[in-house]
C-alpha atoms as a PDB file:
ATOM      1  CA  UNK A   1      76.691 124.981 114.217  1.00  0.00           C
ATOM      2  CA  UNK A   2      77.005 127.072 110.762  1.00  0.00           C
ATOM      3  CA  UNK A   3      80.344 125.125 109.374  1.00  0.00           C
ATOM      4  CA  UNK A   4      79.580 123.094 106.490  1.00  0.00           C
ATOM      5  CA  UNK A   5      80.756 119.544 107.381  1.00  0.00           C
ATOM      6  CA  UNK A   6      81.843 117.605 104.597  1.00  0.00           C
ATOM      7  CA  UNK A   7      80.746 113.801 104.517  1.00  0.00           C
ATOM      8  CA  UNK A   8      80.949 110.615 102.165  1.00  0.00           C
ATOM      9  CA  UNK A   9      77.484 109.536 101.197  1.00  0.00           C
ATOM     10  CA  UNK A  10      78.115 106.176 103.754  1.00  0.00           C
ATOM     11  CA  UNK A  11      78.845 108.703 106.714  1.00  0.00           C
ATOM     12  CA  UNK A  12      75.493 110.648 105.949  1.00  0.00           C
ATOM     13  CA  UNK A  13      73.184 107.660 105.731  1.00  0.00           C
ATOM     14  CA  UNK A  14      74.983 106.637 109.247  1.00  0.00           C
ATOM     15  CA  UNK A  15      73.832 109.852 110.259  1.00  0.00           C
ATOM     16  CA  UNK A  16      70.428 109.441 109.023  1.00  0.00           C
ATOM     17  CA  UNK A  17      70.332 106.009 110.974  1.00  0.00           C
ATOM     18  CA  UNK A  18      71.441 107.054 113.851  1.00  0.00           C
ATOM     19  CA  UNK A  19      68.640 110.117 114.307  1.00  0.00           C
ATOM     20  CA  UNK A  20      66.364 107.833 112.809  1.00  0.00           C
ATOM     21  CA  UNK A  21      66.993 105.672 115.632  1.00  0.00           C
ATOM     22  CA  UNK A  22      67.359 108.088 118.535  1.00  0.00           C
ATOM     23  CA  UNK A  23      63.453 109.442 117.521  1.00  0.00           C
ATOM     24  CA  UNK A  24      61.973 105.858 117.130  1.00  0.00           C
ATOM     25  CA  UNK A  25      63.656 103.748 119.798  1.00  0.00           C
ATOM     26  CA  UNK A  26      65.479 106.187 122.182  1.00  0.00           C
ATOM     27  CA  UNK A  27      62.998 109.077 122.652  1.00  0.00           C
ATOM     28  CA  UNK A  28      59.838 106.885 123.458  1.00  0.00           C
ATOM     29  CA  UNK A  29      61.959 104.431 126.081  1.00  0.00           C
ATOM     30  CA  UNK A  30      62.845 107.670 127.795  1.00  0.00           C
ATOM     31  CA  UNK A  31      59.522 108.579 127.180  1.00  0.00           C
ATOM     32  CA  UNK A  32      58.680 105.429 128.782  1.00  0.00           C
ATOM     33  CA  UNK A  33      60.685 106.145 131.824  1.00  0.00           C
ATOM     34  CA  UNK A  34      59.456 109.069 132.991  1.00  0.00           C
ATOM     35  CA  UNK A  35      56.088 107.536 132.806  1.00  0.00           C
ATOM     36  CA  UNK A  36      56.915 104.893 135.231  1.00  0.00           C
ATOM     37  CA  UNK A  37      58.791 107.273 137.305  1.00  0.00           C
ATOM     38  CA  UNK A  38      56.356 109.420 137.851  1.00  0.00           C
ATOM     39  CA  UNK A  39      53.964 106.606 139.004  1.00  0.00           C
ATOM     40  CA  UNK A  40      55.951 105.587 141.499  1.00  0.00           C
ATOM     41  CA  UNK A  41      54.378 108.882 143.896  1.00  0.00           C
ATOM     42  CA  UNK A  42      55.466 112.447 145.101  1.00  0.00           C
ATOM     43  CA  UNK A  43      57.908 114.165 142.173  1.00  0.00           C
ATOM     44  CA  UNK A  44      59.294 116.177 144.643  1.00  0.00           C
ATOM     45  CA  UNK A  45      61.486 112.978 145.989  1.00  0.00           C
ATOM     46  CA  UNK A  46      61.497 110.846 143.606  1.00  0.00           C
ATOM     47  CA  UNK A  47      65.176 110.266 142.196  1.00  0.00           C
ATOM     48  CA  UNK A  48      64.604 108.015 139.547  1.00  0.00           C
ATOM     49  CA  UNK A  49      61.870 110.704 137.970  1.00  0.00           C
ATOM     50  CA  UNK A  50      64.191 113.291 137.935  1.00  0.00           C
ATOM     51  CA  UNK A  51      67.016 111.209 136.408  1.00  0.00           C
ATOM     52  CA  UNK A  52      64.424 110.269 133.582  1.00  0.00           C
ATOM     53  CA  UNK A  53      63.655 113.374 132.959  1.00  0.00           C
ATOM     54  CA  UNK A  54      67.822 114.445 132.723  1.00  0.00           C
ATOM     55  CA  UNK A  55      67.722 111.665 130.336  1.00  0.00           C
ATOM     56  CA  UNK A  56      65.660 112.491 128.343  1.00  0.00           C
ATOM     57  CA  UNK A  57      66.976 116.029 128.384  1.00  0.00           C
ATOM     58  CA  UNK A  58      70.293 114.850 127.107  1.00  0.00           C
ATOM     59  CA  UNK A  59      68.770 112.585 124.608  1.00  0.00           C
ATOM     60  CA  UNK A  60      66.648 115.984 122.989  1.00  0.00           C
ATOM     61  CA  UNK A  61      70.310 117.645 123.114  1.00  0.00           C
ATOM     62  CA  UNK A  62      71.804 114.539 121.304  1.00  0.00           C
ATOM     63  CA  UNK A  63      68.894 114.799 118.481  1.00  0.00           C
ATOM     64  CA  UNK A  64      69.215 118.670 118.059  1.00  0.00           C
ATOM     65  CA  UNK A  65      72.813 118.242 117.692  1.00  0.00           C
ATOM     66  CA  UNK A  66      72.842 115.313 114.905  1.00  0.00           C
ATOM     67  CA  UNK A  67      69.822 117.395 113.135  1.00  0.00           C
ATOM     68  CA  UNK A  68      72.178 120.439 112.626  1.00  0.00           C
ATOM     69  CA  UNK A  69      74.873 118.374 111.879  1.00  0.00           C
ATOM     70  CA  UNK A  70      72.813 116.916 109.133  1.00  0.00           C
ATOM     71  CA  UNK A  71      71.197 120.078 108.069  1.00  0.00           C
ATOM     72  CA  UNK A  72      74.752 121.787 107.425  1.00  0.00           C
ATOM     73  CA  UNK A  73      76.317 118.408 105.492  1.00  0.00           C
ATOM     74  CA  UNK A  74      77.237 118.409 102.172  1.00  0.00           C
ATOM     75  CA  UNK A  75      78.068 114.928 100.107  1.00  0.00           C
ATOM     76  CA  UNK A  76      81.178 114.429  98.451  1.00  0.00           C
ATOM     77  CA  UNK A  77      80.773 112.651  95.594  1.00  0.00           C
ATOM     78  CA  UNK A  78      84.014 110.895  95.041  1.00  0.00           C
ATOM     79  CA  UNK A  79      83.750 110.418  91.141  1.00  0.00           C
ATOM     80  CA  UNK A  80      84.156 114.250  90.895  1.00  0.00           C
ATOM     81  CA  UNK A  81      87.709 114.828  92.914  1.00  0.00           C
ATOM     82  CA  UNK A  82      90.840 116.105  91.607  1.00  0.00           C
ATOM     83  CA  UNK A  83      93.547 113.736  92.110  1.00  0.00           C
ATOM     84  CA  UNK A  84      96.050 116.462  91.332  1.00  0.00           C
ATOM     85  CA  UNK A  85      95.736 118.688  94.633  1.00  0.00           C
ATOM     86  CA  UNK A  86      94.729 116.882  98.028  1.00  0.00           C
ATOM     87  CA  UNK A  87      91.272 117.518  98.825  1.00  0.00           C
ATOM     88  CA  UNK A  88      88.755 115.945 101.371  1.00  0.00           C
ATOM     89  CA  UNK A  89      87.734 112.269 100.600  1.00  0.00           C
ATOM     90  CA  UNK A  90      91.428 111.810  98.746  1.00  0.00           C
ATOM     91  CA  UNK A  91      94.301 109.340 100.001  1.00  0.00           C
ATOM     92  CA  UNK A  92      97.606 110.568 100.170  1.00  0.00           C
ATOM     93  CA  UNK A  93     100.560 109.208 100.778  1.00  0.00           C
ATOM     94  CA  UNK A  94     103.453 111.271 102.823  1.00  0.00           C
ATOM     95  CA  UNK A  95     106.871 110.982 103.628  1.00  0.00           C
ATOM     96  CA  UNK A  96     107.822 112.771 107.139  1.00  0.00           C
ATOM     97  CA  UNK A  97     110.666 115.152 106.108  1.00  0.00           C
ATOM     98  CA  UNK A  98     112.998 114.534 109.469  1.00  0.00           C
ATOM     99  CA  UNK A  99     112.026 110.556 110.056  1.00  0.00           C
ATOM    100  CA  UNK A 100     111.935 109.166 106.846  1.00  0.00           C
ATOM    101  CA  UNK A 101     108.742 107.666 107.727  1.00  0.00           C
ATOM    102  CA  UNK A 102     105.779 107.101 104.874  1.00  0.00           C
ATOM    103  CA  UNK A 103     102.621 106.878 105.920  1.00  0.00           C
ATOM    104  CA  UNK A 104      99.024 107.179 103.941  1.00  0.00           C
ATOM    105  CA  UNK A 105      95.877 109.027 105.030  1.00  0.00           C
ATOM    106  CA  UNK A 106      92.797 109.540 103.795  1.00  0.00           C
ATOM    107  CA  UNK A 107      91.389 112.976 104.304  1.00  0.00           C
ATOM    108  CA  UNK A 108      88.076 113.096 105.786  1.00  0.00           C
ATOM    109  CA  UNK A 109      85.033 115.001 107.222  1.00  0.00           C
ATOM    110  CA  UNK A 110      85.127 115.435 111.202  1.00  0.00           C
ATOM    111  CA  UNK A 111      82.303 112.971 111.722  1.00  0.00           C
ATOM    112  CA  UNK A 112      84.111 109.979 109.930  1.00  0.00           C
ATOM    113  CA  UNK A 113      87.543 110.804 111.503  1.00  0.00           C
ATOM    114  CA  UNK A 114      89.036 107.259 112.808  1.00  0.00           C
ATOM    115  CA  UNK A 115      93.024 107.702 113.151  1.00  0.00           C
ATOM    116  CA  UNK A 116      93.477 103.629 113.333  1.00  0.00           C
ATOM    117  CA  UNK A 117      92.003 103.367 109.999  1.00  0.00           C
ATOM    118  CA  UNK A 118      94.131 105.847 108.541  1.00  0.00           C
ATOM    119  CA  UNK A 119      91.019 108.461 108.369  1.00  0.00           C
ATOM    120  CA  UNK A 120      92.331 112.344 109.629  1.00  0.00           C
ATOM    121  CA  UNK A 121      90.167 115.162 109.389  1.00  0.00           C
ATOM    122  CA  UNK A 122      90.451 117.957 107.578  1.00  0.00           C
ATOM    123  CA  UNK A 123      90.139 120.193 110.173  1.00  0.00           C
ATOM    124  CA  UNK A 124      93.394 118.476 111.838  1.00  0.00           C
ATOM    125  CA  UNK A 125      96.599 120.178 112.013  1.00  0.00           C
ATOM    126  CA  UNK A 126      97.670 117.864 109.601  1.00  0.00           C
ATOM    127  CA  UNK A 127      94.828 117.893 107.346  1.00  0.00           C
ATOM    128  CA  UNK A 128      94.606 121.199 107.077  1.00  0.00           C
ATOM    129  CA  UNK A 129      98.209 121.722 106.193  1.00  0.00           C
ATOM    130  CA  UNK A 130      98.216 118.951 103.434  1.00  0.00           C
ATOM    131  CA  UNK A 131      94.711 121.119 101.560  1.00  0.00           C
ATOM    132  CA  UNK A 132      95.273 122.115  98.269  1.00  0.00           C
ATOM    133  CA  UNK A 133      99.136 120.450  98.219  1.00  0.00           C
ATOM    134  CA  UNK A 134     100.229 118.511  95.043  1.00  0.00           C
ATOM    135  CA  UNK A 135     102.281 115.885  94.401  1.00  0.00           C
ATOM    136  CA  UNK A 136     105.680 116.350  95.226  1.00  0.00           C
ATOM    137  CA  UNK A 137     105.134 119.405  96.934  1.00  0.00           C
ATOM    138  CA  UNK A 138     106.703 119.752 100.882  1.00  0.00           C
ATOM    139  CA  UNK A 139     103.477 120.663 103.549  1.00  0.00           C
ATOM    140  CA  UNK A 140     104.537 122.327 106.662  1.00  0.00           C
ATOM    141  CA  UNK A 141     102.408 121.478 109.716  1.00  0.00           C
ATOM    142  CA  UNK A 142     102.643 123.534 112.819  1.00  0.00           C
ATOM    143  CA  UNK A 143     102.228 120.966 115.442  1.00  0.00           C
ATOM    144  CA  UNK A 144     102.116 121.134 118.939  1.00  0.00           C
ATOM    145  CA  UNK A 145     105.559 119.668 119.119  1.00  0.00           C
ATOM    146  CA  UNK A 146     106.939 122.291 116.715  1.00  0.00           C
ATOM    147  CA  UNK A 147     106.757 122.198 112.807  1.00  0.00           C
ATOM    148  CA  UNK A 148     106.706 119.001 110.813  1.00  0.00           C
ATOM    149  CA  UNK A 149     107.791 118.809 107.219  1.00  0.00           C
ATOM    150  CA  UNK A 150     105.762 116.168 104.806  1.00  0.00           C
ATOM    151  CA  UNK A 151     106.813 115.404 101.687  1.00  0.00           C
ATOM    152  CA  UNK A 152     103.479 114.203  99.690  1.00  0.00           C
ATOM    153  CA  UNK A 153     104.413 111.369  97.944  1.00  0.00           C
ATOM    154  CA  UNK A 154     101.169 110.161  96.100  1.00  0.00           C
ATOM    155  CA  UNK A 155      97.613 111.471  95.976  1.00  0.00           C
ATOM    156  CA  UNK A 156      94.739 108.815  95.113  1.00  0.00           C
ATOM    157  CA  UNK A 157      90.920 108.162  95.477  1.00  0.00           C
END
C-alpha cells in the first residue's frame, strides 16, 4: 500500500490502539493456542493445531496491514483547512440538483468512513467529485446510476 491515507489525529491514535492491541493481547493468545495445540499429540492430525496456526497467520496479515496503513498516514490538522474549497476533514453541505434534497457530509479519510454519521470518503464517487469545489459551485458525480448534479451549498469545519 503506497497511497497516502489521510486521517484526523483521533482516527490515527485508534490506529495506534488497535496495533497496539493486536501485538500485546492478540498475538500472544494465538501464541498461546498453538502451544496448547500442539500438546495435544501428532501435528499431522491435529485440527485444532492447524487452525491455530491459520489464526495466527491471519492475525500477522491483520498487523502488517494496519502497520502500512500507519506508516503511509498523514494527520490533518484541522486548524489549517481552507473553508473556501472542499477539502478532506471539511463539512459541506449539498443540495441534489434533480431532488431538491440537502444533505451535509463531512469528507473523510477511508479508514474513518461511516455513511450513518454523515462521514464519506474521499476516495468515494462522491467525494471525489465534490474536491477542490467552492461554494456555490455545481459538482457532477458520475454514479453508477448515471450522473448526479450537487449544488454545494455551504462548506464548514
Amino acid at each position: 500500500m503506497s497511497d497516502t491515507m489521510y486521517v484526523s489525529k483521533e482516527a490515527f491514535e485508534k490506529m495506534r490502539q488497535e496495533l497496539q492491541h493486536m501485538k500485546s493481547v492478540e498475538r500472544p493468545a494465538a501464541s498461546r493456542a498453538i502451544a496448547e495445540a500442539r500438546e495435544k499429540g501428532d501435528l499431522k492430525e491435529n485440527a485444532e493445531y492447524d487452525s491455530a496456526k491459520e489464526a495466527q497467520g491471519i492475525l500477522e496479515a491483520k498487523i502488517a496491514l494496519l502497520e502500512g496503513q500507519i506508516a503511509n498516514s498523514r494527520i490533518v490538522d484541522a486548524s489549517e483547512i481552507d473553508t473556501s474549497k472542499v477539502s478532506i476533514l471539511t463539512k459541506v453541505t449539498i443540495t441534489n440538483v434533480a431532488s431538491k434534497k440537502t444533505v451535509t457530509y463531512q469528507i473523510v479519510g477511508e479508514k474513518e468512513a461511516d455513511l450513518k454519521a454523515n462521514k464519506i470518503s474521499v476516495s468515494s464517487p462522491i467525494g471525489q467529485g465534490l474536491l477542490g469545489k467552492q461554494k456555490g459551485e455545481v459538482a457532477e458525480v458520475k454514479a453508477p446510476t448515471g450522473i448526479l448534479k450537487f449544488k454545494i451549498e455551504e462548506i464548514a469545519i
